[in-house]
Protein backbone atom coordinates (compact mmCIF):
# COMPACT_ATOMS: atom_id res chain seq x y z
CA UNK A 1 -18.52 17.98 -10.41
CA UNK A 2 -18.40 21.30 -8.28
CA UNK A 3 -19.34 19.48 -5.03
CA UNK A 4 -17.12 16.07 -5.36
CA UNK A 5 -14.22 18.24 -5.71
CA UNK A 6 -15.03 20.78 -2.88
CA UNK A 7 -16.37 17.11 -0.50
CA UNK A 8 -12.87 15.45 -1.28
CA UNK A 9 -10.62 18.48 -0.38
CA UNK A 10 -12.26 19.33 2.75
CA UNK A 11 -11.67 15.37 3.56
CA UNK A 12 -7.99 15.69 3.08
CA UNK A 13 -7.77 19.50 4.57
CA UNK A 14 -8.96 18.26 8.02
CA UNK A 15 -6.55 15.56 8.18
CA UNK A 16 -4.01 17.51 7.26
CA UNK A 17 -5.73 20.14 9.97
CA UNK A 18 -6.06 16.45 12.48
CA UNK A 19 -2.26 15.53 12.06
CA UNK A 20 -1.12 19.52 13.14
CA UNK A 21 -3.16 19.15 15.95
CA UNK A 22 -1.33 16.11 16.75
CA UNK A 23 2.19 17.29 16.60
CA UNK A 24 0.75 19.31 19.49
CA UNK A 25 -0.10 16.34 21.58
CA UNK A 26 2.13 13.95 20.46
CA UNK A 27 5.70 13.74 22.08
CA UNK A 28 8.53 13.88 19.35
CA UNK A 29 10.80 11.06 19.30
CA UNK A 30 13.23 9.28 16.80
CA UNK A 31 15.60 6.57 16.55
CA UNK A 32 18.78 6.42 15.14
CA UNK A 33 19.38 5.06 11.85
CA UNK A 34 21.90 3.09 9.76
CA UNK A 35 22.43 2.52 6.18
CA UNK A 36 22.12 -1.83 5.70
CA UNK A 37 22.42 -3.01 2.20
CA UNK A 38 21.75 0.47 0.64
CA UNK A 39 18.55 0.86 2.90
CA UNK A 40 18.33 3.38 5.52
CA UNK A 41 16.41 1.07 8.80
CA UNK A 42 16.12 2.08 12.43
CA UNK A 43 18.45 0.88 14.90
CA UNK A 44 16.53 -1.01 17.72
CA UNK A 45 16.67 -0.13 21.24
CA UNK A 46 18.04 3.68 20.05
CA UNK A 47 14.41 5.10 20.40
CA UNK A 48 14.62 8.52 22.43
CA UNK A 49 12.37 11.41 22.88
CA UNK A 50 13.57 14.83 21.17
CA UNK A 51 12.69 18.53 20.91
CA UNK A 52 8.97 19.24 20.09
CA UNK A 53 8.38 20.63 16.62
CA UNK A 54 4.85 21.65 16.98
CA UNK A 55 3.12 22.61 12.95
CA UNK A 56 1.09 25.74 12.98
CA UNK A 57 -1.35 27.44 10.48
CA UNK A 58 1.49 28.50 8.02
CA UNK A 59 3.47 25.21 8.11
CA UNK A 60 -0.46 23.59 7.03
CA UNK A 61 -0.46 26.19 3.95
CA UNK A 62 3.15 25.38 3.28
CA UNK A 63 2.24 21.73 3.05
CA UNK A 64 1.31 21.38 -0.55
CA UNK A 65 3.93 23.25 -1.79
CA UNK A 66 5.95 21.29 0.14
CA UNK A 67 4.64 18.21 -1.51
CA UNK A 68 5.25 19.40 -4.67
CA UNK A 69 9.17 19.32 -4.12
CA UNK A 70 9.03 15.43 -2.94
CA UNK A 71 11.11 12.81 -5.10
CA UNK A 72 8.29 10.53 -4.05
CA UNK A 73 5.30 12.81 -4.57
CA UNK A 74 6.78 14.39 -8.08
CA UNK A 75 7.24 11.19 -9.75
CA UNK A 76 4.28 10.27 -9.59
CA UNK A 77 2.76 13.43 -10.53
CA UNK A 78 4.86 13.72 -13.42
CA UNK A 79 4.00 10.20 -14.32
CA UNK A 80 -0.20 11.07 -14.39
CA UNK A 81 1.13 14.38 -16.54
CA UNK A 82 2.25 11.90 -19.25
CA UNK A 83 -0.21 8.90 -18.91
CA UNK A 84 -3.24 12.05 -19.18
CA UNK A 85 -1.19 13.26 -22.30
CA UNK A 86 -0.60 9.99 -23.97
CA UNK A 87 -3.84 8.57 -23.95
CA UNK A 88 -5.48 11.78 -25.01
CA UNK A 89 -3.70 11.29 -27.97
CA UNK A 90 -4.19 7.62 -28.29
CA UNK A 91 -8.20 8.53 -27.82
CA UNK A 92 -8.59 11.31 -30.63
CA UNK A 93 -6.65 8.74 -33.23
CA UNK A 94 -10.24 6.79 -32.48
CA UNK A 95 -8.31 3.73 -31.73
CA UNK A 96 -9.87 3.06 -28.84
CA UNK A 97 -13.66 4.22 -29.21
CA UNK A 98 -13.62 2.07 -32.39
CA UNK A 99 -12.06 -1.24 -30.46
CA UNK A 100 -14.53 -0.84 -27.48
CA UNK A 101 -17.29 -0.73 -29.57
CA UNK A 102 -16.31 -3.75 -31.47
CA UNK A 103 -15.69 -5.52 -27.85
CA UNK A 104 -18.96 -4.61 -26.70
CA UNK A 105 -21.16 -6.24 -29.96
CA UNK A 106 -18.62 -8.98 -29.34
CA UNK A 107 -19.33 -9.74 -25.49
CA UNK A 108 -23.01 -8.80 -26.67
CA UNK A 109 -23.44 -11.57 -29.32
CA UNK A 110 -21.27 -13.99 -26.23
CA UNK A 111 -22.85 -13.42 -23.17
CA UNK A 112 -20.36 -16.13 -21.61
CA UNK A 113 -17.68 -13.95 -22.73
CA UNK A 114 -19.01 -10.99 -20.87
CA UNK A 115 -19.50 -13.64 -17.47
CA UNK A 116 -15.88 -14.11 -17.50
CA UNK A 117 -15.33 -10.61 -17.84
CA UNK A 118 -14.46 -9.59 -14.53
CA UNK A 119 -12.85 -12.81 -12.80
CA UNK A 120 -10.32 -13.56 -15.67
CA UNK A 121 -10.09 -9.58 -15.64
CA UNK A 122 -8.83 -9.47 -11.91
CA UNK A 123 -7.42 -12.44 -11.41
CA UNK A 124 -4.67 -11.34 -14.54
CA UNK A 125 -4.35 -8.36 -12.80
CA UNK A 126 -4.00 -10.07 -9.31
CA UNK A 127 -1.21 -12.20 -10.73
CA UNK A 128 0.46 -9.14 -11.35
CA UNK A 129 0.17 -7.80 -8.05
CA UNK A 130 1.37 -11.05 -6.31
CA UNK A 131 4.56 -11.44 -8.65
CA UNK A 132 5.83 -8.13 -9.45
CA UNK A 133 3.90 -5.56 -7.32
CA UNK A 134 1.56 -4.47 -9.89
CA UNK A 135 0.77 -1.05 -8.11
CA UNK A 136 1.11 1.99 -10.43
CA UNK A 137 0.64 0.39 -13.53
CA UNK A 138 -2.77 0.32 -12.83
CA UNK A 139 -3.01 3.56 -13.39
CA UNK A 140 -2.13 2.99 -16.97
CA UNK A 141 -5.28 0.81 -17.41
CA UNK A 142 -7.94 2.15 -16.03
CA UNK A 143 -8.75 4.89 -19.12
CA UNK A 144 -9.42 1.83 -21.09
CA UNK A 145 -10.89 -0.06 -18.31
CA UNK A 146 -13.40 2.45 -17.78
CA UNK A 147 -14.61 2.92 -21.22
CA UNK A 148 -15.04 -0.64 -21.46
CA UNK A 149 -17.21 -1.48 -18.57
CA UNK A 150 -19.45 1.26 -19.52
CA UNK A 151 -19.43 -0.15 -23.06
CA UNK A 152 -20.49 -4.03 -21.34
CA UNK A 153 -23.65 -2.28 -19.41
CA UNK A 154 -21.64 -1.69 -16.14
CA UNK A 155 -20.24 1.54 -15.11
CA UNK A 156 -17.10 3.33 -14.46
CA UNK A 157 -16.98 1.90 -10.72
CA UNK A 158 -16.43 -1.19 -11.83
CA UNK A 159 -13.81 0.18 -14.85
CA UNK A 160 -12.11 1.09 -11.61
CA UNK A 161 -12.28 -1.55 -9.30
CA UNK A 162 -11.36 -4.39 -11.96
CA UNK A 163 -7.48 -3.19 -12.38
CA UNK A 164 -7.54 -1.31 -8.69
CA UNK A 165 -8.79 -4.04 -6.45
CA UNK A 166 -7.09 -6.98 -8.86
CA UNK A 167 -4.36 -5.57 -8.55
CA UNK A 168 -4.28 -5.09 -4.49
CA UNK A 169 -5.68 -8.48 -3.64
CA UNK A 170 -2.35 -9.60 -5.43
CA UNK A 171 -0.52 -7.01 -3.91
CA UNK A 172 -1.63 -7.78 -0.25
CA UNK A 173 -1.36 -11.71 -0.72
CA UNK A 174 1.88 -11.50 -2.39
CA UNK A 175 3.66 -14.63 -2.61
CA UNK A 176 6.83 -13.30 -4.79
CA UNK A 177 6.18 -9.11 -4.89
CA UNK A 178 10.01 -8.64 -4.02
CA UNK A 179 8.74 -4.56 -2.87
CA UNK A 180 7.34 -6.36 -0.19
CA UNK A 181 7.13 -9.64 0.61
CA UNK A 182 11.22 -9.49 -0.60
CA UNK A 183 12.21 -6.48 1.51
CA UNK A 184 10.50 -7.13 4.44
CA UNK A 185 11.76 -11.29 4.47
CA UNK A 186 15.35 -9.77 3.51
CA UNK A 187 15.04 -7.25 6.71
CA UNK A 188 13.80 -10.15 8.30
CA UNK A 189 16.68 -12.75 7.68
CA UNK A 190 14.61 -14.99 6.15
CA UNK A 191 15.25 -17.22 2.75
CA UNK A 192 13.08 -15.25 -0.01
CA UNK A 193 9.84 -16.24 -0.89
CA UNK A 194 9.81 -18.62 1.74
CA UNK A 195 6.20 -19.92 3.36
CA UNK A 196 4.83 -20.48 -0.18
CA UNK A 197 2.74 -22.76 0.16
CA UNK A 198 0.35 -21.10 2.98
CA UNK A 199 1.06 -17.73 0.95
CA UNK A 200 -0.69 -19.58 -1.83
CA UNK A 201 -3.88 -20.25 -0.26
CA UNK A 202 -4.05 -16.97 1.32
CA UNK A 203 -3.68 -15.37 -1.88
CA UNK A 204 -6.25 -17.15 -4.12
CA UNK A 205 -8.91 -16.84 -0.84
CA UNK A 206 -7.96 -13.04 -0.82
CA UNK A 207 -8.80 -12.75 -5.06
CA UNK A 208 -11.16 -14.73 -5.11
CA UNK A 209 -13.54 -12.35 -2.23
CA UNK A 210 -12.24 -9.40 -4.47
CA UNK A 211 -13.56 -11.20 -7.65
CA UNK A 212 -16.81 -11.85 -5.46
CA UNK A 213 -17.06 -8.48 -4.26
CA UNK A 214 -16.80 -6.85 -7.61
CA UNK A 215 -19.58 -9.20 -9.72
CA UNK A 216 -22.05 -8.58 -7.21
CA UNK A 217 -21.79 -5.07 -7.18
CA UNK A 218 -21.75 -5.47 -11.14
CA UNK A 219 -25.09 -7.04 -11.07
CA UNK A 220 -26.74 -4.83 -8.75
CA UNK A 221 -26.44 -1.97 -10.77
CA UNK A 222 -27.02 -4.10 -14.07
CA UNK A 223 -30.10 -4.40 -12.15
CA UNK A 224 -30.61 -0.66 -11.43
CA UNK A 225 -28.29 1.57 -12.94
CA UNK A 226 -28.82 4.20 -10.91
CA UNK A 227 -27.52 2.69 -7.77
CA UNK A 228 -24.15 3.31 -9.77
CA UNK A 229 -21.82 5.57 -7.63
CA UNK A 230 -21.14 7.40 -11.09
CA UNK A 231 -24.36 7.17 -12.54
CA UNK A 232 -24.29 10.79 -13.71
CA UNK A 233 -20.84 10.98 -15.16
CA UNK A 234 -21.31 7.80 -17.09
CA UNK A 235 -24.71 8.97 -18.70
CA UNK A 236 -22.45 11.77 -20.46
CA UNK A 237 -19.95 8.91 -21.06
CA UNK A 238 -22.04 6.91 -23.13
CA UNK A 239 -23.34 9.60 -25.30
CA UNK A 240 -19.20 10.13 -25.50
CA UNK A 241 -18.70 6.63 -27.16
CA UNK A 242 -22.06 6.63 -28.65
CA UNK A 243 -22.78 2.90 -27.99
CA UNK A 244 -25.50 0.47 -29.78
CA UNK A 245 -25.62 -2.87 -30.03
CA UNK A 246 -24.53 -2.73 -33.75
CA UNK A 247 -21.06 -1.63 -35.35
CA UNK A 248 -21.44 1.64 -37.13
CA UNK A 249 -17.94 3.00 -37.22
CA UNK A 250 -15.17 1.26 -39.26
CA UNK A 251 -11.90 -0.53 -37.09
CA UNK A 252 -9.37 0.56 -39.42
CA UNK A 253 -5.74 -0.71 -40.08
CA UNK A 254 -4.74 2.80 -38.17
CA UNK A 255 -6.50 2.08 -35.72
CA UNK A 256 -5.23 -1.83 -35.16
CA UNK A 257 -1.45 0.14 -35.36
CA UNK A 258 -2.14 2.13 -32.71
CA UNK A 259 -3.48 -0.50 -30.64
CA UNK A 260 -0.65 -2.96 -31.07
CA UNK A 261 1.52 -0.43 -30.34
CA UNK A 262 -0.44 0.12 -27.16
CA UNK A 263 -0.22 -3.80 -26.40
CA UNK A 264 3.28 -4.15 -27.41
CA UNK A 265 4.54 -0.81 -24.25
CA UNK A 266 2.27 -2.78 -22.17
CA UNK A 267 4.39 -6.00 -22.64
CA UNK A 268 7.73 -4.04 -22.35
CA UNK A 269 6.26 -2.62 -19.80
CA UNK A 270 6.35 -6.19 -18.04
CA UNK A 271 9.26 -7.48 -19.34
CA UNK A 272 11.07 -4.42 -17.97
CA UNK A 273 9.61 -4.18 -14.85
CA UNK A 274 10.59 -8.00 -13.96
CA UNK A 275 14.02 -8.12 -15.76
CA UNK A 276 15.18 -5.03 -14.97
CA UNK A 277 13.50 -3.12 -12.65
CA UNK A 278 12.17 -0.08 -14.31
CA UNK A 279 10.16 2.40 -11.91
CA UNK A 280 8.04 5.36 -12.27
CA UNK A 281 10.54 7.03 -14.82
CA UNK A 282 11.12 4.53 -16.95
CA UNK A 283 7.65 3.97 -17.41
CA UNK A 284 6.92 7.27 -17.80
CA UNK A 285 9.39 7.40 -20.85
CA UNK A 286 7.79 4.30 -22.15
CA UNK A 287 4.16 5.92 -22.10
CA UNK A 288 5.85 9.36 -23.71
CA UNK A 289 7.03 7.35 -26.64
CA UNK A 290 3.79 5.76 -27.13
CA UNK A 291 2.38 8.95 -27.73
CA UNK A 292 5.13 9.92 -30.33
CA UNK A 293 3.99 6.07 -32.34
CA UNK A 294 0.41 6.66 -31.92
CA UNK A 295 0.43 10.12 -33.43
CA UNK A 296 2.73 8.67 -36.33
CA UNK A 297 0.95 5.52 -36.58
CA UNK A 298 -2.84 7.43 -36.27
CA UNK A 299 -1.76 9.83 -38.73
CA UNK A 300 -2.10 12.41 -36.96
CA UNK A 301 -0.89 16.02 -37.59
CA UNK A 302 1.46 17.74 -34.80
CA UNK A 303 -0.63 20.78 -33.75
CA UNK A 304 -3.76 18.09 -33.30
CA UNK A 305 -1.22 15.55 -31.32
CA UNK A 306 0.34 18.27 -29.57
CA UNK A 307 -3.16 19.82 -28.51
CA UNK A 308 -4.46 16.61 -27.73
CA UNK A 309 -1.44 15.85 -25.66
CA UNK A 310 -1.78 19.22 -23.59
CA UNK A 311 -5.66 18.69 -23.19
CA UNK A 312 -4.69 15.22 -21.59
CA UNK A 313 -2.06 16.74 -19.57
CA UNK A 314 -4.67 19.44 -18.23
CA UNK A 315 -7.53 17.20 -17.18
CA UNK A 316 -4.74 15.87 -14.81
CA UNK A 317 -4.74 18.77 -13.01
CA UNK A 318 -7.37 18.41 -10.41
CA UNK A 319 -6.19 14.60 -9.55
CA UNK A 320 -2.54 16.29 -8.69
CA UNK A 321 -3.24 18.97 -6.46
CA UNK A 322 -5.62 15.70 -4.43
CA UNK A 323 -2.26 14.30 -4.22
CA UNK A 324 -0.16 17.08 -2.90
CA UNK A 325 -2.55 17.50 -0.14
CA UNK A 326 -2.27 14.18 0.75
CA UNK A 327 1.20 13.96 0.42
CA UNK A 328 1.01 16.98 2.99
CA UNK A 329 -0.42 14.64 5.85
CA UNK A 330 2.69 12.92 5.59
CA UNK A 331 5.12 15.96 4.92
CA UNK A 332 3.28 17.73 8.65
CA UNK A 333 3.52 14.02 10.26
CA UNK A 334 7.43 14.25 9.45
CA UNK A 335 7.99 17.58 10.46
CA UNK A 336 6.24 17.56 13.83
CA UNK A 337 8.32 14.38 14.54
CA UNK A 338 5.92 12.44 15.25
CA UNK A 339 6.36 9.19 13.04
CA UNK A 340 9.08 7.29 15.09
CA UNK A 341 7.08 8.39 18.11
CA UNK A 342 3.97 5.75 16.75
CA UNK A 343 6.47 3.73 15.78
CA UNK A 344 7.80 3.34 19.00
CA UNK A 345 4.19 3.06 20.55
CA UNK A 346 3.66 0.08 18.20
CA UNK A 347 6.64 -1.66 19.24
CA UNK A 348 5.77 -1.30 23.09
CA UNK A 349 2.38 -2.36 22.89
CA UNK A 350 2.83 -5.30 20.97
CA UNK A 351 5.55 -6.68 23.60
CA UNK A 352 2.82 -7.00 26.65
CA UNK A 353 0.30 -9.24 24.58
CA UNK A 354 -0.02 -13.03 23.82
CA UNK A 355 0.91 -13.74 20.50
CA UNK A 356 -2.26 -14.08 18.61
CA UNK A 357 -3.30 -10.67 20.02
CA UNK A 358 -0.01 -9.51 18.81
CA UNK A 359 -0.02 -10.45 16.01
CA UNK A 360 -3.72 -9.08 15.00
CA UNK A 361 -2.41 -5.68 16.64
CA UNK A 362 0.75 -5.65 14.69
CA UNK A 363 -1.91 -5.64 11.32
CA UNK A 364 -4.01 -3.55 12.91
CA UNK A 365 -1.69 -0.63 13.36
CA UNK A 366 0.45 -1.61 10.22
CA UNK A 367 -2.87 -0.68 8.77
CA UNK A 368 -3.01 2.53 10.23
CA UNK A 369 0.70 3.56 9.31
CA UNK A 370 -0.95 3.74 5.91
CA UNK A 371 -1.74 7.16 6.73
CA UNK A 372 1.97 8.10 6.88
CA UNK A 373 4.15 5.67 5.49
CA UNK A 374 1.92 4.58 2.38
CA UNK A 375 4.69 2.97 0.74
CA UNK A 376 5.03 -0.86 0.71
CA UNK A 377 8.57 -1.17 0.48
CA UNK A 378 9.20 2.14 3.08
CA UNK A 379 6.94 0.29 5.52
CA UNK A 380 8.75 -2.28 5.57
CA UNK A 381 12.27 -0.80 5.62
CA UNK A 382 11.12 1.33 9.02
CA UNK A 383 9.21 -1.60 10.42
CA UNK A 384 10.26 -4.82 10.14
CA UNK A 385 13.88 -3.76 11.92
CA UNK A 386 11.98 -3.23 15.18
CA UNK A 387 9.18 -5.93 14.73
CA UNK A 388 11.38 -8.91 13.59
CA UNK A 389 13.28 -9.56 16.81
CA UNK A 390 10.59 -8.18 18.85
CA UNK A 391 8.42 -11.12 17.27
CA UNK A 392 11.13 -13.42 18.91
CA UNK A 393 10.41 -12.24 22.20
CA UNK A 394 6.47 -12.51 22.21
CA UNK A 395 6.39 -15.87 20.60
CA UNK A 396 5.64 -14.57 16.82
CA UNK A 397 7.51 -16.08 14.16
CA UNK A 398 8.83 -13.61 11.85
CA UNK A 399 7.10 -15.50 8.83
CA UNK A 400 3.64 -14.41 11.13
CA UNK A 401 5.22 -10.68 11.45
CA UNK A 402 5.82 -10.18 8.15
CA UNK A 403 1.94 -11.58 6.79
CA UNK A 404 0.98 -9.15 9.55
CA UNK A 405 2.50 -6.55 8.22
CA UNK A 406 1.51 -7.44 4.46
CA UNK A 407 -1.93 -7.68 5.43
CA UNK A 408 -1.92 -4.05 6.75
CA UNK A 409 -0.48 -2.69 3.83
CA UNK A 410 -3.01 -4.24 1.48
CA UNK A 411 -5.81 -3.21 3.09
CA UNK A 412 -4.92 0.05 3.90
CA UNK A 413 -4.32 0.82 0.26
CA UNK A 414 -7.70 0.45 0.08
CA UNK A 415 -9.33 3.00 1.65
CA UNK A 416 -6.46 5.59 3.01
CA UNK A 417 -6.62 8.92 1.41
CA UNK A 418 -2.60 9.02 1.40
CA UNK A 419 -2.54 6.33 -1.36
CA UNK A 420 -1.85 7.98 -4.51
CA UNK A 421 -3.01 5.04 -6.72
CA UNK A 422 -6.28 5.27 -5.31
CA UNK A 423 -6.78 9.09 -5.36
CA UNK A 424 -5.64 8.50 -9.05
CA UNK A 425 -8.08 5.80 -10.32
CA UNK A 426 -10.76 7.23 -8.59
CA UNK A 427 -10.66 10.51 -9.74
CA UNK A 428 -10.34 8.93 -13.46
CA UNK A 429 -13.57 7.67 -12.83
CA UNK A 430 -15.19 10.83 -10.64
CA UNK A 431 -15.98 9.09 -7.29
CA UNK A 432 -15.69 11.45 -4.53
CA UNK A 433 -13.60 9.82 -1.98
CA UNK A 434 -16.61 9.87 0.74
CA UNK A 435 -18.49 7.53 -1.73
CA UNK A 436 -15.49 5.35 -2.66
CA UNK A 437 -14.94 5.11 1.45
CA UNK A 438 -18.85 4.00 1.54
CA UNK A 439 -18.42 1.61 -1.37
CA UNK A 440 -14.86 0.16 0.09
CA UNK A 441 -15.50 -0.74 3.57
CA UNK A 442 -17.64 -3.93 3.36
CA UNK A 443 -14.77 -5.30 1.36
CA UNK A 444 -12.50 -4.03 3.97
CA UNK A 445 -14.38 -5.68 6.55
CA UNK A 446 -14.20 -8.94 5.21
CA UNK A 447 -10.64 -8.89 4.35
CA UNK A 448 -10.11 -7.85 8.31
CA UNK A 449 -11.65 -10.50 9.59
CA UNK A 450 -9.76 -12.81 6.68
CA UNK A 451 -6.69 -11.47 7.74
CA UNK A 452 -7.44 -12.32 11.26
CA UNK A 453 -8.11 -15.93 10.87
CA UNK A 454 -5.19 -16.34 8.69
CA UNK A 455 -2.91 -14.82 11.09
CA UNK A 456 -4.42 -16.84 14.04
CA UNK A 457 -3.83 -19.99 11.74
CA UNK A 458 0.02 -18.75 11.44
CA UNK A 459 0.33 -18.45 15.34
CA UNK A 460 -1.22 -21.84 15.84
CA UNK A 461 1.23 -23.82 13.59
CA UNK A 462 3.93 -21.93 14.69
CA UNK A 463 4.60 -21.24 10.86
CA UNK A 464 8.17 -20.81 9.29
């Protein structure tokens, strides 16, 4: 445990080291801004070069304090405090070690069951990505995910990757996620949702390689466990859950309560995310009151809830201080005014190519922004002001500019250590980042070249 958590901070300590350097080297620039529709964008054209603000040693160590402090950052900090807490308590009621065992002698006795597993798995999850940006929800998932997996022979990797990657293969083929299909066709001036029908087919190719991806990985460590990139941690996992193939602890009515209860925030959870928009703290409040139910409806007493709560909340710790220091990429990015400057870069680079180039360099370095603008939505509401029109010009339509741009924000969530989903689920499940990078990329690869085809398709049939 000693040496994933020393691997993974050195990792994000000599970006954060990488990106100082670069306010160095980097002219400072920025463009004006304007507030349209409640959204702060970039006026185009108003790019100009300002002041040099150089970060030194002490700004670096300021950093993740710094982080701490962002609205953006805090949230979701605050939201992994509560989701740690709640589920602690949901785990000690024995809710859920008693329904995973009875689902694992179930998908035993049913091997189809256990087949269908993983694709009906991710392609429920991609659904949710596609329609209503299923991003850090999955964060509420994967303690049961994991569990689970282990519990049908596979390992926490794949407790992971089911929610994570279905998830993002919806989220990057969106063909309705109004965070950013909907912003970036609003910036864009174009009717919403519009291009369905291609967005379609884009979408079900992109699941279905995730879905691919994921089963054969799942069978070669069914084949040899120990090719498992948490092979060690899930060893001490099973003796945790104490799994056999036959039932030997009872699934009591307590235990049912706490379950539905769990099943009944998840589809509020929905219903208020689609109908009225809930975020990160309305969520949060949803998961808080689950623990209140559980410990009522588990029976439990308040000093074991309320330990079991703070016990949740601590083993949270480590995955939040991974995200203040990548939070503090961003936060030294800002400061040394360097963000606008690559923005501007982008801009001018694309306007000198033919359009098929273009538009594989505009998802190329949409990609990249990843690293400082991991947000869908804020990607969108800094890009696609400048990139829109400028798609006009180069012979891009802005239906091509926009899946350019969705195509570098789904696979950059992937594999960039700013993403706080990802340093989230895979610290759940103890994968250093190095191995999760190793484990990523051939996935990433093949979506590239995906995304490439698909955009060359767009540019060919001039697509609207």
């Amino acid at each position: 445990m000693t040496n994933i958590k020393i691997n993974t901070t050195v990792i994000f300590m000599s970006i954060i080291v990488l990106t100082a350097i670069s306010t160095w080297i980097v002219p400072a620039g920025q463009y004006d801004r304007e507030i349209v529709d409640g959204r702060q964008t970039l006026v185009e054209g108003s790019f100009h070069h300002i002041e040099s603000s150089p970060q030194g040693i002490f700004d670096v160590l300021q950093a993740p304090m710094r982080a701490f402090g962002r609205s953006t950052a805090t949230g979701i900090m605050a939201f992994l405090l509560i989701i740690g807490g709640a589920f602690m308590i949901i785990e000690r009621t024995g809710a859920l070690t008693a329904a995973i065992k009875h689902a694992s002698v179930l998908f035993t006795k049913r091997p189809k069951l256990r087949v269908l597993f993983i694709p009906v798995s991710m392609l429920l999850f991609s659904l949710g990505g596609a329609t209503y940006g299923m991003a850090e929800e999955v964060l509420i998932f994967v303690p049961v995910f994991i569990p689970l997996a282990i519990s049908l022979r596979y390992d926490s990797t794949v407790g992971v990757a089911v929610p994570f990657l279905g998830a993002y293969a919806g989220f990057g083929g969106a063909f309705m996620n109004p965070f950013t299909l909907g912003v970036a066709q609003g910036i864009a001036e174009l009717p919403l949702y519009s291009g369905m029908g291609y967005r379609l087919i884009i979408w079900a190719s992109i699941t279905a390689v995730a879905i691919i991806f994921v089963m054969l990985y799942a069978r070669k460590i069914t084949k040899n466990p120990s090719a498992s990139l948490t092979y060690e941690f899930d060893k001490e996992r099973k003796e945790q859950l104490r799994l056999t193939d036959t039932i030997d602890e009872k699934f009591t009515i307590r235990h049912k309560l706490v379950l539905g209860a769990f099943a009944s925030t998840i589809v509020l959870l929905i219903f208020g995310v689609i109908r009225y928009e809930w975020h990160i703290v309305e969520i949060g409040a949803l998961f808080l009151g689950l623990g209140v139910v559980a410990t009522i409806l588990g029976r439990m007493k308040i000093n074991d809830a309320t330990k079991s709560f703070y016990d949740g909340v601590r083993s949270m710790a480590e995955i939040i201080f991974l995200l203040a220091l990548a939070t503090s990429i961003i936060i030294i990015a800002e400061n040394g005014n360097i963000l606008d400057t690559i923005l501007h870069f982008m801009a001018s680079g694309l306007s000198s190519l033919n359009a098929t180039l273009a538009s594989w360099v505009a998802f190329i370095m949409q990609a990249f922004l990843n690293l400082f603008i991991p947000g869908g939505s804020s990607k969108a509401i800094l890009t696609m002001p400048i990139l829109a029109p400028l798609s006009d010009l180069i012979g891009i339509t802005r239906q091509t500019m926009i899946l350019a741009y969705q195509f570098g924000d789904g696979i950059g969530n992937l594999f960039m250590p700013t993403n706080v989903i990802l340093l989230g689920v895979i610290s759940m499940a103890r994968i250093p980042f190095a191995k999760w990078f190793r484990f990523i990329m051939p996935l990433v690869v093949v979506w590239a070249l995906m995304s490439l085809a698909f955009l060359a398709i767009a540019v060919q049939m001039n697509w609207q």
